[in-house]
Protein backbone atom coordinates (compact mmCIF):
# COMPACT_ATOMS: atom_id res chain seq x y z
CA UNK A 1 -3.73 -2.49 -37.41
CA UNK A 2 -1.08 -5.09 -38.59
CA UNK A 3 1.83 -5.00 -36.33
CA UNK A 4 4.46 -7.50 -37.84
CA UNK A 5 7.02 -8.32 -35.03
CA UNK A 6 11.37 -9.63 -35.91
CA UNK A 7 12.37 -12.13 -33.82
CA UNK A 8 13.93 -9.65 -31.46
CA UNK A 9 11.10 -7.91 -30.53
CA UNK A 10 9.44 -11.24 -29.75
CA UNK A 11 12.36 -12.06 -27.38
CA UNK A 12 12.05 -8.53 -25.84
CA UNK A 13 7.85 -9.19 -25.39
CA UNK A 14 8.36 -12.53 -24.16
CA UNK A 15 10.56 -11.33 -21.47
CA UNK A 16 8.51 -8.46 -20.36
CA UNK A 17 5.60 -10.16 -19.94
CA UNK A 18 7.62 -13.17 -18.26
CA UNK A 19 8.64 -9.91 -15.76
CA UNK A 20 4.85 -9.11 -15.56
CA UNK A 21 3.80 -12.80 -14.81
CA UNK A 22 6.55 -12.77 -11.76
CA UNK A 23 5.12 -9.82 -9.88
CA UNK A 24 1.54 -10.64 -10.55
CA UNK A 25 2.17 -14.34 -9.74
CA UNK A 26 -0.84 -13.95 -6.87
CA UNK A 27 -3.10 -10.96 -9.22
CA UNK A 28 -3.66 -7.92 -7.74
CA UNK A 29 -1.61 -7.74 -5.07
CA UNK A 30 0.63 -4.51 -3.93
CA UNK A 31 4.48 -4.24 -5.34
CA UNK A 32 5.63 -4.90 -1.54
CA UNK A 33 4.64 -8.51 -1.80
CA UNK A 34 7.46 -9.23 -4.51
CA UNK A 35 9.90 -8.43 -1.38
CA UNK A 36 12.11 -10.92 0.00
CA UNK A 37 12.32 -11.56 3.69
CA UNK A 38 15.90 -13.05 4.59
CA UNK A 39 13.84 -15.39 7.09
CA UNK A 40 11.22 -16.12 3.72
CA UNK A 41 8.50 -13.89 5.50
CA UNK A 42 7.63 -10.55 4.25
CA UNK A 43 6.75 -9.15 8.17
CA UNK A 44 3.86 -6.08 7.16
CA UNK A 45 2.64 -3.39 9.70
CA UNK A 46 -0.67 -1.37 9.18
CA UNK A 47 -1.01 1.90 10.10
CA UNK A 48 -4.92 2.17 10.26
CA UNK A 49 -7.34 -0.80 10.79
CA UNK A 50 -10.48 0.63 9.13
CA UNK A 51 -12.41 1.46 6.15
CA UNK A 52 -9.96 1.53 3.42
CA UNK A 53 -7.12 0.05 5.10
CA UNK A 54 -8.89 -2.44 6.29
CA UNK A 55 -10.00 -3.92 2.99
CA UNK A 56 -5.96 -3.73 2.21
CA UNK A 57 -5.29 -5.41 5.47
CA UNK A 58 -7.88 -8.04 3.92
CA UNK A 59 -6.56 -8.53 0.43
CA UNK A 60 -2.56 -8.36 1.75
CA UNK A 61 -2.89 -10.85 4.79
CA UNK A 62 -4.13 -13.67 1.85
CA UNK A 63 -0.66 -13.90 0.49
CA UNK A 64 1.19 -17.13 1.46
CA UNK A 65 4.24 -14.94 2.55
CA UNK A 66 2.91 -12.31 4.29
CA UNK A 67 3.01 -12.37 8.05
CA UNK A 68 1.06 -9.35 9.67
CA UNK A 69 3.25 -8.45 13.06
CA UNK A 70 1.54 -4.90 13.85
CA UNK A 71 -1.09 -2.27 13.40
CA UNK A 72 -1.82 0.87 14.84
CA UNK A 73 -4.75 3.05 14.79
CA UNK A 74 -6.50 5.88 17.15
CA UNK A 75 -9.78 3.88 17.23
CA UNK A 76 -9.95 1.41 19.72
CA UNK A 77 -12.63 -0.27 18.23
CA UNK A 78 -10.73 -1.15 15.30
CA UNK A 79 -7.71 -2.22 17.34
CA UNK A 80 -10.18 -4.57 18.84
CA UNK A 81 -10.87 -5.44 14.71
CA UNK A 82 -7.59 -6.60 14.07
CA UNK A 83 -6.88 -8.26 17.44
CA UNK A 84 -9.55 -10.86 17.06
CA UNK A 85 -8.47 -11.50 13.36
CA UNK A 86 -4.70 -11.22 14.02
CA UNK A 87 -4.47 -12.24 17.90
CA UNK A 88 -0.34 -12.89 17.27
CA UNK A 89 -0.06 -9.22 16.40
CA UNK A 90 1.04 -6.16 18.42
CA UNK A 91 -1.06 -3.38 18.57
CA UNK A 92 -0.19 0.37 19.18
CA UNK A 93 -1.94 4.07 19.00
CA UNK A 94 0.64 6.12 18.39
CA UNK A 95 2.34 5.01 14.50
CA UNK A 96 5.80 6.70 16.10
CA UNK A 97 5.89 4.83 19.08
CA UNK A 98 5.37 1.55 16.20
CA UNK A 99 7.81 2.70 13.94
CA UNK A 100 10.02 2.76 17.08
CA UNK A 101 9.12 -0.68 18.83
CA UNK A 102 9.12 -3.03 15.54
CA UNK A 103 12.83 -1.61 14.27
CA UNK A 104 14.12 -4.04 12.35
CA UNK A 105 11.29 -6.44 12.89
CA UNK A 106 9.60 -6.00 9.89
CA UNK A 107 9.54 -5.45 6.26
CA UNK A 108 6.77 -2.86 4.94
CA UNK A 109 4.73 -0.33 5.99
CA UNK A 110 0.59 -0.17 4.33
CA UNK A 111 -0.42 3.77 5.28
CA UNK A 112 -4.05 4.06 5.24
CA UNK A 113 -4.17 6.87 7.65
CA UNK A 114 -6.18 9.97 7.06
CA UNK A 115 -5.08 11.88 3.52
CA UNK A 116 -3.19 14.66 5.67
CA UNK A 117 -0.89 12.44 7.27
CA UNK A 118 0.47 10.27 4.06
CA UNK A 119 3.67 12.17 3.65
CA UNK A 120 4.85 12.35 6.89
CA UNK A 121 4.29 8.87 7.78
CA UNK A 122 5.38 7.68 4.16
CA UNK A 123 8.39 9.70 4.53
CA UNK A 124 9.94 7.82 8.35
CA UNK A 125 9.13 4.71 6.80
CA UNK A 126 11.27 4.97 3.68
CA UNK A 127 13.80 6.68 5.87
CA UNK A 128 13.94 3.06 7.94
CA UNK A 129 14.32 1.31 4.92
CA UNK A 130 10.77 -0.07 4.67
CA UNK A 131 9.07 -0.94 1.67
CA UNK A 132 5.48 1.47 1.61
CA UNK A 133 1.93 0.52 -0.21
CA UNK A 134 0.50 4.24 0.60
CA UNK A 135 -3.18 4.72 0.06
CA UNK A 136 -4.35 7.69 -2.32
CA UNK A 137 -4.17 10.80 -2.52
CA UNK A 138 -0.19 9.58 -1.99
CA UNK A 139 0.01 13.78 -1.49
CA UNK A 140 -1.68 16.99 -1.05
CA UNK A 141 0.83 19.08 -3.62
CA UNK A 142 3.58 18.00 -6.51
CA UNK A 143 6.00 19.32 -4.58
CA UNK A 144 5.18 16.58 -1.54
CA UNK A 145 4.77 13.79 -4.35
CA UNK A 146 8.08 14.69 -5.69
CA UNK A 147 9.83 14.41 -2.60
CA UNK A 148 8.36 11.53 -1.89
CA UNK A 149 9.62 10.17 -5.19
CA UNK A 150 12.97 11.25 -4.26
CA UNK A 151 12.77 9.70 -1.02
CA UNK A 152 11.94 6.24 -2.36
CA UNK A 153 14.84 6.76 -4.75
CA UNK A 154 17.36 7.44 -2.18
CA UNK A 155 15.86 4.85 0.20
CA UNK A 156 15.75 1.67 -2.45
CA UNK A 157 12.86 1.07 -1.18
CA UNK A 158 9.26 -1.09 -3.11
CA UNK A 159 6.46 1.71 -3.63
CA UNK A 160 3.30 1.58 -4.56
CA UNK A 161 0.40 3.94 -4.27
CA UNK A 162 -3.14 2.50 -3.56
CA UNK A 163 -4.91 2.15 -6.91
CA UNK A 164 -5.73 -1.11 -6.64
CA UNK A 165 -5.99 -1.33 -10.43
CA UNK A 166 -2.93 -0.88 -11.19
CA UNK A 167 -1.96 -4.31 -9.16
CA UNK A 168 -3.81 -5.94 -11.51
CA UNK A 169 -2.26 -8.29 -13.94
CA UNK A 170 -3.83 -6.86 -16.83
CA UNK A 171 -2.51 -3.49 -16.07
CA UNK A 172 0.75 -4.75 -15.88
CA UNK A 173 1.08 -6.45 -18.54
CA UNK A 174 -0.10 -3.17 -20.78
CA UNK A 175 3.07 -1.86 -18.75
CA UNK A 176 5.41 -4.30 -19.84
CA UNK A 177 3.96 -4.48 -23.64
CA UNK A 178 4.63 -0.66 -23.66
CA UNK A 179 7.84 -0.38 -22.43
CA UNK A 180 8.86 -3.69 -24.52
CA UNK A 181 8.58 -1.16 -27.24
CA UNK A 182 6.65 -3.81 -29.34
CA UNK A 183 3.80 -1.68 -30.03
CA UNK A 184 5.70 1.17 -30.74
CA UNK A 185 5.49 5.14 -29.91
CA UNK A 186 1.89 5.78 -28.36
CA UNK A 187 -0.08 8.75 -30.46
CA UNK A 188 -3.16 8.41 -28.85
CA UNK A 189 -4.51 7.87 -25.30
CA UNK A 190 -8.14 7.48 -24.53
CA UNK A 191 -9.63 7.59 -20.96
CA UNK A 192 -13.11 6.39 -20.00
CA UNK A 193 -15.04 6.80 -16.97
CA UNK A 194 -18.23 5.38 -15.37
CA UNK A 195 -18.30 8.55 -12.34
CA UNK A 196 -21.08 10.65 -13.29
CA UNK A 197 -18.71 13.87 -12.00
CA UNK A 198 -19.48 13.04 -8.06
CA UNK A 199 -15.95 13.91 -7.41
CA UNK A 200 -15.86 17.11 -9.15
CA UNK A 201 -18.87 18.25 -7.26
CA UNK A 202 -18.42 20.91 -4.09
CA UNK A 203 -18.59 18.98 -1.00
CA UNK A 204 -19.53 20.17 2.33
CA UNK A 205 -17.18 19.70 5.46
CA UNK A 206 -19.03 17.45 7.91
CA UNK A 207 -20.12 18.34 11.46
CA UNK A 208 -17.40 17.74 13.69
CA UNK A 209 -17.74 14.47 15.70
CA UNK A 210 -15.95 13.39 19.12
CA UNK A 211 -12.44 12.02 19.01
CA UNK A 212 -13.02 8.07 18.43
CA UNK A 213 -12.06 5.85 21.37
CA UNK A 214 -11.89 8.78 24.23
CA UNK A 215 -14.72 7.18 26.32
CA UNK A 216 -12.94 3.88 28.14
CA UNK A 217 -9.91 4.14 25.49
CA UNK A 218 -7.18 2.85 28.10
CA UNK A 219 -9.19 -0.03 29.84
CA UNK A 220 -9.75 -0.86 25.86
CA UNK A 221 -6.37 -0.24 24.79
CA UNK A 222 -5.41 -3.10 27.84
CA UNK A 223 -7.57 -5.46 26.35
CA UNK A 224 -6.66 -5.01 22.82
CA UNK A 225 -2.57 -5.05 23.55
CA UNK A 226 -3.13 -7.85 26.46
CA UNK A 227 -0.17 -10.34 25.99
CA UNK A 228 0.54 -8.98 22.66
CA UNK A 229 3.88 -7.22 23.20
């Protein structure tokens, strides 16, 4: 389809995707790492150190100006994780007792907790002015993603919800081409999938299993915060 373009349009394109090209400066990484630092650091705490969060501990620790001060998580053994790949860190079980100790010590907060404890945690972050990357499902009902929403708003805070696509510079670009107007109203959307319904299908609660890290948990918990705080 032939799209001709005035020159005003191209000025408005040009600076949307100049906008894009700032935020994805280092590709897929979360909205929190376009924070500034007053000290030129963006300090980042984890709450969880395993499976998912761990691969966004991974991908976020890469950037240049990201300094990883503390994690918390109710596993010892992946307290122990992080310790030996962040040593400088502090380490914690409890993500209150955290939120409490680092203050004003850092910047943003990655939530990669279990699903049932996004909003809460989300929710005292934004309250302490701290930017949030929170892992999916960001809520169990509208009504918690709308107050989260509202929360953000109030707070100022940087948001971003983990679907790592959508850090992509690719994706954001498509953002900034649509909302440059350039392409003009949308009539159509088409959305493709390679899932073969897994996600649709009933799923069976698993057995239960024994809290993680009860068996030796303090003389680990010693080891793991040992010089650290």
């Amino acid at each position: 389809m032939a799209n001709k373009i005035n020159r005003r349009g191209f000025i408005g394109l040009g600076a949307a995707f100049a906008a894009a090209g700032c935020r994805t400066k280092f590709g897929g990484f979360p909205a929190i790492t376009s924070v500034r630092s007053p000290n030129g650091l963006l300090r980042h705490m984890s709450i969880g150190c395993g499976n998912r969060a761990w691969a966004d501990i991974n991908a976020i620790c890469t950037h240049k100006m990201i300094e990883m001060a503390a994690f918390c998580d109710v596993d010892s053994k992946y307290l122990v994780q992080a310790k030996a790949k962040f040593p400088k860190a502090r380490f914690y079980r409890d993500w209150r007792e955290m939120y409490e100790a680092e203050g004003d010590k850092v910047d943003s907060v990655l939530v990669g907790a279990p699903d049932h404890h996004h909003v809460a945690m989300a929710t005292a972050a934004m309250k302490r002015g701290k930017h949030v990357f929170l892992e999916k499902p960001m809520a169990k009902t509208m009504q918690e993603a709308a107050f989260l929403r509202q929360t953000a708003k109030e707070a100022g805070v940087v948001t971003q919800m983990g679907t790592q696509y959508n850090a992509y510079k690719c994706d954001r670009q498509t953002v900034a081409l649509l909302k440059s107007g350039v392409l003009g109203p949308v009539e159509h959307v088409y959305l493709f999938s390679t899932r073969k319904g897994k996600s649709r299908r009933r799923r069976l609660m698993p057995k239960l299993a024994p809290v993680p890290g009860v068996a030796g948990s303090a003389s680990t918990l010693e080891r793991v915060t040992e010089g650290s705080r």
